[in-house]
Protein backbone atom coordinates (compact mmCIF):
# COMPACT_ATOMS: atom_id res chain seq x y z
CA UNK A 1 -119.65 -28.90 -31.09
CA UNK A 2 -120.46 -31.79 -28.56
CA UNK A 3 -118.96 -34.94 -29.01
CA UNK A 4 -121.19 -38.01 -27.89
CA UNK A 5 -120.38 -41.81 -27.90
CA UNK A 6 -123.14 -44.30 -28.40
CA UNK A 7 -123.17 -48.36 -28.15
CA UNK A 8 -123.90 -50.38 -31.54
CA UNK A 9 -124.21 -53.59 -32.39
CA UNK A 10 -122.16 -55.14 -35.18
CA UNK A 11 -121.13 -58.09 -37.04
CA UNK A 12 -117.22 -59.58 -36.85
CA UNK A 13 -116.11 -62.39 -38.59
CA UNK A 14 -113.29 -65.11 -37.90
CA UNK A 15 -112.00 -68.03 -39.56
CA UNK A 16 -111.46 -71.43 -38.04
CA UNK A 17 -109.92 -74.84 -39.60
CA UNK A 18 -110.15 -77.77 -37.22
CA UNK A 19 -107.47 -80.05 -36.79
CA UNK A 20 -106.63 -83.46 -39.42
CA UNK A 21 -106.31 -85.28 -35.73
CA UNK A 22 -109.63 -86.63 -33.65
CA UNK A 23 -110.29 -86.39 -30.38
CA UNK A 24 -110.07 -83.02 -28.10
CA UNK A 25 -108.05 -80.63 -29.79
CA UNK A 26 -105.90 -77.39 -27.83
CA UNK A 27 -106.86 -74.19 -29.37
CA UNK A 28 -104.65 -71.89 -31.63
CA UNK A 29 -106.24 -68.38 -32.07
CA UNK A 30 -104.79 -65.42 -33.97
CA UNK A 31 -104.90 -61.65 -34.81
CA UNK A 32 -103.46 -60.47 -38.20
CA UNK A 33 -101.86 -56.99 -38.12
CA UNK A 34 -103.45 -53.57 -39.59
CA UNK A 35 -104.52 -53.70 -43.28
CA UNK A 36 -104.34 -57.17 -43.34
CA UNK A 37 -107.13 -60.07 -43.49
CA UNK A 38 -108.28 -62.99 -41.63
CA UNK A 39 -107.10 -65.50 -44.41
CA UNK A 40 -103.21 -63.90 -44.42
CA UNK A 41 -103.17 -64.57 -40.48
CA UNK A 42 -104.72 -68.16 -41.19
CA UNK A 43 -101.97 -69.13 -43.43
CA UNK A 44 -99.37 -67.70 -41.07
CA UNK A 45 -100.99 -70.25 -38.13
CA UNK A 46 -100.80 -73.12 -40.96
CA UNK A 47 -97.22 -72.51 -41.47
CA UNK A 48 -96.33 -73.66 -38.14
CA UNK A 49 -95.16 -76.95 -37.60
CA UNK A 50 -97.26 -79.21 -35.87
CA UNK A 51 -100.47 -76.61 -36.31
CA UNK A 52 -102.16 -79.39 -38.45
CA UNK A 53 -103.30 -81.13 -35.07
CA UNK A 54 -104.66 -77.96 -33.67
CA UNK A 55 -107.78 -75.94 -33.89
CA UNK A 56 -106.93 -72.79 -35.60
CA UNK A 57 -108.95 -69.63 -35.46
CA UNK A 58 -108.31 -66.48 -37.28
CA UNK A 59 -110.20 -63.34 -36.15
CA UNK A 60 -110.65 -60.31 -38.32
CA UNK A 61 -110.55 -56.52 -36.73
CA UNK A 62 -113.69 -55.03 -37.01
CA UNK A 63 -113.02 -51.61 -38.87
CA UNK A 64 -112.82 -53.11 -42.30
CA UNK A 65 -111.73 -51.24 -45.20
CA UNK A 66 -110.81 -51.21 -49.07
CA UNK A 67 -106.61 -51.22 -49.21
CA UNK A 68 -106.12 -48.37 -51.63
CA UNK A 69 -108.57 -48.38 -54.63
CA UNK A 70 -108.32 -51.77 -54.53
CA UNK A 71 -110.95 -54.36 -54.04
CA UNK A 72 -109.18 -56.01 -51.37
CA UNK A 73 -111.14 -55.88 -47.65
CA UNK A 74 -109.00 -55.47 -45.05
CA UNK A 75 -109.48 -54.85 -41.47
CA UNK A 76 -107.42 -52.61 -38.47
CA UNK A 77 -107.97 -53.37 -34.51
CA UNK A 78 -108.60 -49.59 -33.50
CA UNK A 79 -107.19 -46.22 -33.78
CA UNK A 80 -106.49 -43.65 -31.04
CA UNK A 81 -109.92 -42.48 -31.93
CA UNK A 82 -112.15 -43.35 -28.81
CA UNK A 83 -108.84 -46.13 -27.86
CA UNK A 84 -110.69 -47.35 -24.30
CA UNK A 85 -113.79 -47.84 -26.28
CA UNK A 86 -112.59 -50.08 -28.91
CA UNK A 87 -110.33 -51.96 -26.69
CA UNK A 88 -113.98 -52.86 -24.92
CA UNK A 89 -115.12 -53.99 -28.20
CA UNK A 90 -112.53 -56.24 -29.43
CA UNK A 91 -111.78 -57.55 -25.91
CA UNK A 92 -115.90 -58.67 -26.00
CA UNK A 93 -115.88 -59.72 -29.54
CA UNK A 94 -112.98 -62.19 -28.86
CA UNK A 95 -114.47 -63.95 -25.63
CA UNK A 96 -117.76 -64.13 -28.03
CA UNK A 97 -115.56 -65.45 -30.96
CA UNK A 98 -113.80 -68.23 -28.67
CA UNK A 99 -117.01 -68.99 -27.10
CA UNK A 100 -118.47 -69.77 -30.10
CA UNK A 101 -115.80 -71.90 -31.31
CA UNK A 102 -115.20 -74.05 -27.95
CA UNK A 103 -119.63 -74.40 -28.31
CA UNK A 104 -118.80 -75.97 -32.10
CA UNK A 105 -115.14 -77.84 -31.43
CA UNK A 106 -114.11 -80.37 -28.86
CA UNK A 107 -111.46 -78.82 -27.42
CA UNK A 108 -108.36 -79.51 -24.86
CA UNK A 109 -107.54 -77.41 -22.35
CA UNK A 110 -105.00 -75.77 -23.89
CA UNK A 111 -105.44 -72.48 -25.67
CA UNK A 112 -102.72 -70.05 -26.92
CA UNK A 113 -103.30 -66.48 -28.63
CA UNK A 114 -101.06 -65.25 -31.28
CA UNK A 115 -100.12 -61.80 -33.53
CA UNK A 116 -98.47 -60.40 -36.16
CA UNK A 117 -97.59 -56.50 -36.03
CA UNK A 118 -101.09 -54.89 -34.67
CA UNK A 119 -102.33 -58.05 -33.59
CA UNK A 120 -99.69 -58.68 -30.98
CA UNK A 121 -101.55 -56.02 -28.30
CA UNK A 122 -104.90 -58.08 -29.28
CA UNK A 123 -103.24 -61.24 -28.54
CA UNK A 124 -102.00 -59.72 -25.08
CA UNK A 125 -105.56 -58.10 -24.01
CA UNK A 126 -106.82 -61.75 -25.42
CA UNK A 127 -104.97 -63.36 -22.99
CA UNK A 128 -104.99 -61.23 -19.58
CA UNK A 129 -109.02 -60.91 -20.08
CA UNK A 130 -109.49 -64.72 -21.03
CA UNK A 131 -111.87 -66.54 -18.85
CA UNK A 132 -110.59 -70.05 -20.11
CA UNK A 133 -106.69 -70.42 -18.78
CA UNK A 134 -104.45 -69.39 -21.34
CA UNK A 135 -100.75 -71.46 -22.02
CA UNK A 136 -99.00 -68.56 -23.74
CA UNK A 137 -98.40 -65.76 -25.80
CA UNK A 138 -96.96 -66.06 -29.50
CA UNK A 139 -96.03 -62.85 -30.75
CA UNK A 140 -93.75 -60.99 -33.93
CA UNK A 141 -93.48 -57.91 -34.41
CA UNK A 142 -95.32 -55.78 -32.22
CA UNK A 143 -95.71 -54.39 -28.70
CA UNK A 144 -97.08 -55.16 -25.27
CA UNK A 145 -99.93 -52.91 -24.64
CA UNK A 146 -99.23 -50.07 -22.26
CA UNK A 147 -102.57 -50.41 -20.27
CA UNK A 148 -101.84 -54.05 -19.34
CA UNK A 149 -100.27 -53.63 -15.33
CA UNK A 150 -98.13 -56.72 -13.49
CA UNK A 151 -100.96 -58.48 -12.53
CA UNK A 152 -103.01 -58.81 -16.21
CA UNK A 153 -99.54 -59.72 -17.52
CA UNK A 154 -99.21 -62.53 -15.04
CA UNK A 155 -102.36 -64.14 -16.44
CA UNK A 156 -99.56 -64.87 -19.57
CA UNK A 157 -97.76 -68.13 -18.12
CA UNK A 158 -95.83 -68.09 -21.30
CA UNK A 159 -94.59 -66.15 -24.09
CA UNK A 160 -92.45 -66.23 -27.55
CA UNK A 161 -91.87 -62.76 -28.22
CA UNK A 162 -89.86 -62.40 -31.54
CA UNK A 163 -88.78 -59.36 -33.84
CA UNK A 164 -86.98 -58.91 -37.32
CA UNK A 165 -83.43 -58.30 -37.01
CA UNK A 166 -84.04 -55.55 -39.60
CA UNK A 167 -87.75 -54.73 -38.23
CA UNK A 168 -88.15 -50.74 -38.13
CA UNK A 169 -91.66 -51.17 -36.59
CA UNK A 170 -90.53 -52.83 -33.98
CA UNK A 171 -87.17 -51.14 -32.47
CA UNK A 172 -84.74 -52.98 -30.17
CA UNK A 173 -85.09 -50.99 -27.12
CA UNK A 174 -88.57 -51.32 -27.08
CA UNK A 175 -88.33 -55.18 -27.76
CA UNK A 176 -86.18 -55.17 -24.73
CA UNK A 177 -88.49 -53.11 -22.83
CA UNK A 178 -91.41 -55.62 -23.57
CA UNK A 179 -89.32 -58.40 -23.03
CA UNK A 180 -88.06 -56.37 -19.20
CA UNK A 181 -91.81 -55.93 -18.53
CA UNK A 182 -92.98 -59.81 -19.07
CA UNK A 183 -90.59 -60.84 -16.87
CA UNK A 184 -91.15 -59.07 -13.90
CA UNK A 185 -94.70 -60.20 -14.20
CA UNK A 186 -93.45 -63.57 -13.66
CA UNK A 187 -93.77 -64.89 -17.77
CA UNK A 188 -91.89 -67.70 -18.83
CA UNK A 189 -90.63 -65.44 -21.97
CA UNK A 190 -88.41 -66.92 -24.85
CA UNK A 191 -87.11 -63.81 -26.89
CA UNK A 192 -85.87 -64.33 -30.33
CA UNK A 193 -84.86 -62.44 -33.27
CA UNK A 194 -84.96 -64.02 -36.46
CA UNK A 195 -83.18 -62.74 -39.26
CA UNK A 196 -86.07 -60.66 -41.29
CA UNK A 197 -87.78 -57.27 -41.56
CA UNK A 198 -91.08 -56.67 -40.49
CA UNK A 199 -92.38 -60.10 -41.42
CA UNK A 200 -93.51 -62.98 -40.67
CA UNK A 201 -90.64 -65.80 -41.91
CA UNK A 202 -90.59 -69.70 -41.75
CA UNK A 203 -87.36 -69.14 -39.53
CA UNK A 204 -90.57 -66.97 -36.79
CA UNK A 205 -92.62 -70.03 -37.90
CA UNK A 206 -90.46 -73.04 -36.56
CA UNK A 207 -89.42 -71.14 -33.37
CA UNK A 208 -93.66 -70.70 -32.75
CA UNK A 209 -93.73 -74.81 -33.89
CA UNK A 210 -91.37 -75.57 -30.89
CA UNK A 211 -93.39 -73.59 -27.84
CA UNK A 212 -96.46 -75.05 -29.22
CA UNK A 213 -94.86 -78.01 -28.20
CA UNK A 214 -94.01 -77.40 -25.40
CA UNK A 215 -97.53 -76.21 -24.12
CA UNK A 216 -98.93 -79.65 -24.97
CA UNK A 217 -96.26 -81.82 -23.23
């Protein structure tokens, strides 16, 4: 058997709900985690305080899927399964998506990525390959991709990296690991742990209201 690779084009979808405010607006974009939807990340960026004046823009993985034999579409970021490849993908589908959206939007120059679980190593590759300057980093529950070196870190000025005090996904020691690698890249990094599992809590979402703040100061 030979095993070939070809290029495709496909279709991915994101959500976006622009601010109640007028005027410029800084950009809020997130990544839901695996088996989840674009709507269940939405919600998640609505729950944080002070959101409301803020362009918001949930992106959907592309490998969608039926959750069980249910009728419920949901969507995972990539498997080990031809990993460089995919990380190629999603890397050009989100500089498409936030093209698209600053083309649409007035925006201000701030932007920030966020993600739940899965979507955390999107929000990280989202932000070192960015070509618009990125704040910061908001991110619960997951890890900091392995590929990502000192200098693609660095591109992160900022980060809120968070994890449930009961969170089996997301051990302690590799929290701490994360958190160890961030900072000798030079990240501003706020590290909290809120007092959940693997979820995301109002507790994650008031901590996320208060950097957002502080990005627009």
């Amino acid at each position: 058997m030979i095993e070939r690779t070809i290029a495709t084009s496909t279709h991915g979808r994101y959500l976006v709900e622009p601010p109640d405010t007028s005027g410029p607006a800084p950009l809020l974009v997130g990544f839901h985690g695996y088996a989840e939807a674009a709507e269940l990340q939405l919600d998640r960026l609505r729950s944080i305080p002070g959101s409301n004046g803020w362009v918001l823009v949930s992106i959907q993985g592309l490998h969608r899927f039926y959750r069980g034999r249910s009728r419920d579409v949901v969507a995972g970021w990539m498997t080990r399964q031809d990993r460089d490849l995919a990380i190629a993908d999603n890397a050009a589908f989100v500089a498409r998506t936030v093209a698209e959206v600053a083309r649409e939007w007035r925006l201000a120059e701030t932007l920030v990525f966020t993600g739940f679980s899965q979507g955390v190593a999107m929000a990280f590759r989202a932000a070192c390959s960015s070509v618009r300057p990125v704040a910061g980093v908001i991110a619960l529950g997951g890890d900091v991709p392995p590929e990502l070196d000192r200098a693609a870190l660095a591109r992160t000025r900022t980060a809120l990296v968070g994890r449930g005090e009961r969170d089996e996904w997301y051990a302690t020691d590799l929290c701490a690991a994360d958190a160890a690698r961030l900072r000798e890249a030079g990240v501003e990094l706020s590290a909290v742990v809120v007092d959940a599992g693997h979820e995301w809590t109002s507790e994650f979402s008031a901590q996320a209201g208060a950097f957002l703040r502080r990005q627009t100061r």
